[in-house]
Each structure stands twice: as C-alpha cells, then as structure tokens.
N, C-alpha and C. Protein backbone atom coordinates (compact mmCIF):
# COMPACT_ATOMS: atom_id res chain seq x y z
N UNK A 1 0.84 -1.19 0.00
CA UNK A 1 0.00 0.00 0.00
C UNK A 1 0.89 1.25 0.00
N UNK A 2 0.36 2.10 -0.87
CA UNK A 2 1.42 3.59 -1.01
C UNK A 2 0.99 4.70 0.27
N UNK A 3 1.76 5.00 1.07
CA UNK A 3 1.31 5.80 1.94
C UNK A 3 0.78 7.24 0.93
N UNK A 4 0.04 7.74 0.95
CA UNK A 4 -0.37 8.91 0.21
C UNK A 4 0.65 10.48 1.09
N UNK A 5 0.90 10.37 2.60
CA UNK A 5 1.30 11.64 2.63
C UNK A 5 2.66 11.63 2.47
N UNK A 6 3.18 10.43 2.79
CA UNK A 6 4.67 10.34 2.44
C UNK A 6 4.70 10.25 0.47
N UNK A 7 3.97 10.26 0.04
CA UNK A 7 4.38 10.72 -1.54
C UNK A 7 3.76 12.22 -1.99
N UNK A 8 3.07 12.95 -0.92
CA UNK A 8 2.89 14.32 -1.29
C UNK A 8 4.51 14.95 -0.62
N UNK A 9 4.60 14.55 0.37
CA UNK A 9 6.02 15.25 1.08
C UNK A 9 6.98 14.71 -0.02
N UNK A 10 7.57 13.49 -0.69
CA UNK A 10 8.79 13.25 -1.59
C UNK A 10 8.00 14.12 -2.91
N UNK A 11 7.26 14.14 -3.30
CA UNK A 11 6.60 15.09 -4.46
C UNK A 11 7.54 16.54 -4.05
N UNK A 12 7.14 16.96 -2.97
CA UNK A 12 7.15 18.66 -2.65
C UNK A 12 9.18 18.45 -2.64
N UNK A 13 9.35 17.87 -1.94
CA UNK A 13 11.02 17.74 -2.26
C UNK A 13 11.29 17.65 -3.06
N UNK A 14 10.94 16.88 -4.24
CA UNK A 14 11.37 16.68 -5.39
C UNK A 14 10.86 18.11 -6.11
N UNK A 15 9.60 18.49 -6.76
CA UNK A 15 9.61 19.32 -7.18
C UNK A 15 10.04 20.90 -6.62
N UNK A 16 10.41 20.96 -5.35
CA UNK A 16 10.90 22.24 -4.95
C UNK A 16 12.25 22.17 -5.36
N UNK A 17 13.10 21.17 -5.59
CA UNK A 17 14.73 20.87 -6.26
C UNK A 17 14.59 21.52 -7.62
N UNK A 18 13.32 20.67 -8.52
CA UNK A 18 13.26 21.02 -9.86
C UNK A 18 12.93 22.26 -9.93
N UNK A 19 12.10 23.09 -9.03
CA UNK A 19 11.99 24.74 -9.36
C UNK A 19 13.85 25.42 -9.33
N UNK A 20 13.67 25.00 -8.31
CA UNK A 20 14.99 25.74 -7.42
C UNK A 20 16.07 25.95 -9.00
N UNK A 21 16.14 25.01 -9.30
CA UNK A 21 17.16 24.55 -10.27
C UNK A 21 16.69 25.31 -11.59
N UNK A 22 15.32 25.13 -11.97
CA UNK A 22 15.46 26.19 -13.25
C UNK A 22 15.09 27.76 -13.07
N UNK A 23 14.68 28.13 -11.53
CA UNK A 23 14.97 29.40 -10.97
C UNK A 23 16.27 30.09 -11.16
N UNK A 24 16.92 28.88 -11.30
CA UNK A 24 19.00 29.55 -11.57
C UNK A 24 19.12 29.46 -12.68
N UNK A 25 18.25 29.18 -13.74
CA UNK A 25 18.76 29.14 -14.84
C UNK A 25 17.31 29.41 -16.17
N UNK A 26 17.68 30.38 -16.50
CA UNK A 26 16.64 31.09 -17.04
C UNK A 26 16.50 30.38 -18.77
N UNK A 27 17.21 29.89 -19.31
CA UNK A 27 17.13 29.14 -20.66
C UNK A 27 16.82 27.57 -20.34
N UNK A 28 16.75 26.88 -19.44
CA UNK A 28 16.38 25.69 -18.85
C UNK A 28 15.03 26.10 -17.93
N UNK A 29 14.21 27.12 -17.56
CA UNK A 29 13.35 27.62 -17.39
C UNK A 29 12.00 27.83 -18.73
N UNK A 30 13.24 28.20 -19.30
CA UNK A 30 12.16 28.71 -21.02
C UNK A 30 11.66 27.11 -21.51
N UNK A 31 13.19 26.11 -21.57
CA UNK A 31 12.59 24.89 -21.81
C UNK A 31 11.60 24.23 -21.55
N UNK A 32 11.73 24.61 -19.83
CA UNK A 32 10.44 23.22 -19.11
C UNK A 32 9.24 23.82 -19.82
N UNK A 33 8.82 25.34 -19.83
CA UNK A 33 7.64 25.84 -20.00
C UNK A 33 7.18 25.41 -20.99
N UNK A 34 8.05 25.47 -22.55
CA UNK A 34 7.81 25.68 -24.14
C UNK A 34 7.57 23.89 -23.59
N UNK A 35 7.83 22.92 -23.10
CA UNK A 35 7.89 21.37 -23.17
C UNK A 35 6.64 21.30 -22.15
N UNK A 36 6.28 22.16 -20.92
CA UNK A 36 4.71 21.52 -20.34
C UNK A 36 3.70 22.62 -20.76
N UNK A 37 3.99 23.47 -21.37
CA UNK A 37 2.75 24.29 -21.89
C UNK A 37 2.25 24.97 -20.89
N UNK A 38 3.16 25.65 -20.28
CA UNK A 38 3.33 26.81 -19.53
C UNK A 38 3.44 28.12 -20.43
N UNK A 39 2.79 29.68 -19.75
CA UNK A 39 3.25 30.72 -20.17
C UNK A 39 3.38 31.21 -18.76
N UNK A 40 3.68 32.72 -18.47
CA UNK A 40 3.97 33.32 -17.53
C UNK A 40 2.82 33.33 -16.45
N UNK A 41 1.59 33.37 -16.86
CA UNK A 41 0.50 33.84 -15.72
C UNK A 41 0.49 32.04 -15.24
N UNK A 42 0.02 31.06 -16.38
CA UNK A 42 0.02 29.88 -15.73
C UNK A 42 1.04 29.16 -15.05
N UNK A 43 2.07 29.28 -15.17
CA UNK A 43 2.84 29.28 -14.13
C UNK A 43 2.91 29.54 -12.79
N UNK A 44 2.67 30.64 -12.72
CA UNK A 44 2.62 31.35 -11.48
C UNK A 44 1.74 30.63 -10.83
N UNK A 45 0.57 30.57 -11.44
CA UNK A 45 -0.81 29.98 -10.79
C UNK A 45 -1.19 28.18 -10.37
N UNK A 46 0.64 27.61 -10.93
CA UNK A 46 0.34 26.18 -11.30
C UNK A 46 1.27 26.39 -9.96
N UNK A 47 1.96 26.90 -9.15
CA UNK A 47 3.03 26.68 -8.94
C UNK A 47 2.43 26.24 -7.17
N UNK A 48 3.33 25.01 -6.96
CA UNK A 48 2.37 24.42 -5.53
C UNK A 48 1.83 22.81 -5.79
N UNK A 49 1.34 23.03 -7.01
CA UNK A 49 -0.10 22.04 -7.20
C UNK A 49 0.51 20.89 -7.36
N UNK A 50 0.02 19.36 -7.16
CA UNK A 50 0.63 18.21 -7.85
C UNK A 50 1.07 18.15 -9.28
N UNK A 51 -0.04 18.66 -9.97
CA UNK A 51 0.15 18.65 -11.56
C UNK A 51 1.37 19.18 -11.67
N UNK A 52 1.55 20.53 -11.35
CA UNK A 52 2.87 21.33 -11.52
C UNK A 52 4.07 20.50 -10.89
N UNK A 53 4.09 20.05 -9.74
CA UNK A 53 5.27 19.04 -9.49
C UNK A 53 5.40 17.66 -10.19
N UNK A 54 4.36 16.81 -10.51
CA UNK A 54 4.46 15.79 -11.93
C UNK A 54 5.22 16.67 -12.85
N UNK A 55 4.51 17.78 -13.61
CA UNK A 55 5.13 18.29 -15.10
C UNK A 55 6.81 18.80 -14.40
N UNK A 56 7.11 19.10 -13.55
CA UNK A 56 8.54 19.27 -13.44
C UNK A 56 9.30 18.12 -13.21
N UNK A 57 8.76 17.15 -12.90
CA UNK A 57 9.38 15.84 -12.59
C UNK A 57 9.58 14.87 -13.80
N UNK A 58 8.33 15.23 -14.85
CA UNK A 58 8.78 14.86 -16.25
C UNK A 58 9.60 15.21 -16.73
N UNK A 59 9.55 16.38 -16.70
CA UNK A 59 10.22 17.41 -17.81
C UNK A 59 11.98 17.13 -17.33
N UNK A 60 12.22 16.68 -16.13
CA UNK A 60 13.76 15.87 -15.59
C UNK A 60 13.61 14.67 -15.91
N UNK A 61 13.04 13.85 -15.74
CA UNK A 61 13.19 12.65 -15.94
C UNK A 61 13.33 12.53 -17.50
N UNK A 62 13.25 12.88 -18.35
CA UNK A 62 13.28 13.19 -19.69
C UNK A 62 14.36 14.11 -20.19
N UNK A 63 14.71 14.58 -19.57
CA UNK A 63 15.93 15.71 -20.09
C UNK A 63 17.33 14.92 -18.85
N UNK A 64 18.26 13.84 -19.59
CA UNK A 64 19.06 13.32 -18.51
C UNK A 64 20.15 14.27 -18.58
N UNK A 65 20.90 15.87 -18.78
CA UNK A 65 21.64 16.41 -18.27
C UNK A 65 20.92 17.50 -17.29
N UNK A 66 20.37 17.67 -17.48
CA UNK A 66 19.25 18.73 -16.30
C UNK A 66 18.82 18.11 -15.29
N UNK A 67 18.60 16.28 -15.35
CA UNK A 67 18.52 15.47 -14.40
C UNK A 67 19.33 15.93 -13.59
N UNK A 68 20.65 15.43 -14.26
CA UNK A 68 22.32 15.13 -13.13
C UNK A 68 22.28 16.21 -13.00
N UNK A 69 22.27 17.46 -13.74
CA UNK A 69 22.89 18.62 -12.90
C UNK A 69 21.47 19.08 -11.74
N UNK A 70 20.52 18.94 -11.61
CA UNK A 70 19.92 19.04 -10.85
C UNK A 70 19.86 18.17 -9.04
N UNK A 71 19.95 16.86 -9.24
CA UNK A 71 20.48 16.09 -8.30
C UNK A 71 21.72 16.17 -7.81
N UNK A 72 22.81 16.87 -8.27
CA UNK A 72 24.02 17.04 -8.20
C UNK A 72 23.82 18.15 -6.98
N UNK A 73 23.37 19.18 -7.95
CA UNK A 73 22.96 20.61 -7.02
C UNK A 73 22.51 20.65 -5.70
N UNK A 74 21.34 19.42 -5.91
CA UNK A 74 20.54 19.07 -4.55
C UNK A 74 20.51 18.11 -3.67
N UNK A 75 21.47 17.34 -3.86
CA UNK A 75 22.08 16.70 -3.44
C UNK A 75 20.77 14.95 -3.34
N UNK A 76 20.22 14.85 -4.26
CA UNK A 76 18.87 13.89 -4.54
C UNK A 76 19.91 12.47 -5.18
N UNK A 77 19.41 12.13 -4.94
CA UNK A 77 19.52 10.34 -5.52
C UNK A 77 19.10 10.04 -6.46
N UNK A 78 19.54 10.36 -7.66
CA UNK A 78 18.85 10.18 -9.35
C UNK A 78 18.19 8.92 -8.87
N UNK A 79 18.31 7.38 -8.66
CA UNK A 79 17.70 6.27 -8.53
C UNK A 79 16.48 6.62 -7.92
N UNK A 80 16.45 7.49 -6.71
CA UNK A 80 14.98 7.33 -6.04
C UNK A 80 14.57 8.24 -6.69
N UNK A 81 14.63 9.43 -7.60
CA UNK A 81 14.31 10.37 -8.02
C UNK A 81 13.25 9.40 -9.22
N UNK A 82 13.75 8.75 -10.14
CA UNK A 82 13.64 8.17 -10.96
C UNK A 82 12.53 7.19 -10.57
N UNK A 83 13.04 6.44 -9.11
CA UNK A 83 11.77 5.46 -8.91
C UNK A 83 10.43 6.09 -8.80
N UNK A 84 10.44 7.41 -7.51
CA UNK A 84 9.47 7.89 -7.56
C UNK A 84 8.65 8.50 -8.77
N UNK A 85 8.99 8.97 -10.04
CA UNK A 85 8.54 9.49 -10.85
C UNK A 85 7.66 8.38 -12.13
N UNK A 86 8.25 7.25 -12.12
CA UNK A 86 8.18 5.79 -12.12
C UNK A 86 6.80 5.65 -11.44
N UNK A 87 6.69 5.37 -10.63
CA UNK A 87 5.59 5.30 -9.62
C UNK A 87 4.36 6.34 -9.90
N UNK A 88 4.70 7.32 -9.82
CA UNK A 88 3.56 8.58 -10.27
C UNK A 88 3.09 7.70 -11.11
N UNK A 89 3.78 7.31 -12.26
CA UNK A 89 3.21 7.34 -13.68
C UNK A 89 2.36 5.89 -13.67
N UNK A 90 3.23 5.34 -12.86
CA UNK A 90 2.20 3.85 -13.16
C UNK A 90 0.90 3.54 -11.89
N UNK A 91 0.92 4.48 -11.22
CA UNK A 91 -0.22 4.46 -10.09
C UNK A 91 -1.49 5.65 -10.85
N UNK A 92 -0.94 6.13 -11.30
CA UNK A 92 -1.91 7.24 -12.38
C UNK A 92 -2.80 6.91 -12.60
C-alpha cells in the first residue's frame, strides 16, 4: 500500500529541487515551460499544485543532463528520483 502523505512530502522535495534549479537558470526555465505548456500567468498559478510538481518531474526525468545537474545541485539520488517518478506514472 502507497502511503499517500509520504508521496505528497517526496513530491514537494522533489519538485521544490526542480523549481529551485530552473529558478537559476533562465534558458532551462524557457525549456520546461515551451515542453509543459506553460506561459507566464500559468505558471505562477500552477506553482504548488501536484500537476505542476508531476510536469517538473517529467520534464527531468526526460531531459538526462538537467537530471544530473539538478540532483548534483541538490544533493537527490537520481535512482529514487527516478523510482518515484516511475511510480507517479504507473499508479496514475
């Protein structure tokens, strides 16, 4: 059985890494958006939500140098990073 609050808390870790990370970097920012169909207002307004931490967790798990340099930064475990995102997708 999946505990549900222990995968909203690894969600919020995980996706607060993936903000953090394209917060520092404004052309890896432009990417995630132009790749989850983000503009400026929806953004803002996505930002918090599960959906918005899934679409940043894709948008790494799919891009493997933005992965590593992101886990690197934050010191995350590409493997559990990976399992968990894994999991999202097949409990969906």
């Amino acid at each position: 059985m999946i505990n549900k609050d222990l995968q909203k808390q690894d969600l919020h870790i995980y996706s607060d890494a993936c903000l953090s990370y394209l917060a520092a970097d404004p052309n890896e920012l432009a990417k995630f958006m132009d790749f989850a169909g983000y503009d400026g207002k929806s953004l803002k307004t996505s930002i918090g939500t599960n959906s918005f931490g899934l679409a940043l967790m894709e948008y790494f798990a799919k891009n493997e140098p933005a992965l590593l340099a992101m886990c690197a930064n934050s010191s995350i475990d590409i493997d559990n990073f990976m399992k968990f995102w894994h999991n999202q997708n097949y409990y969906e």
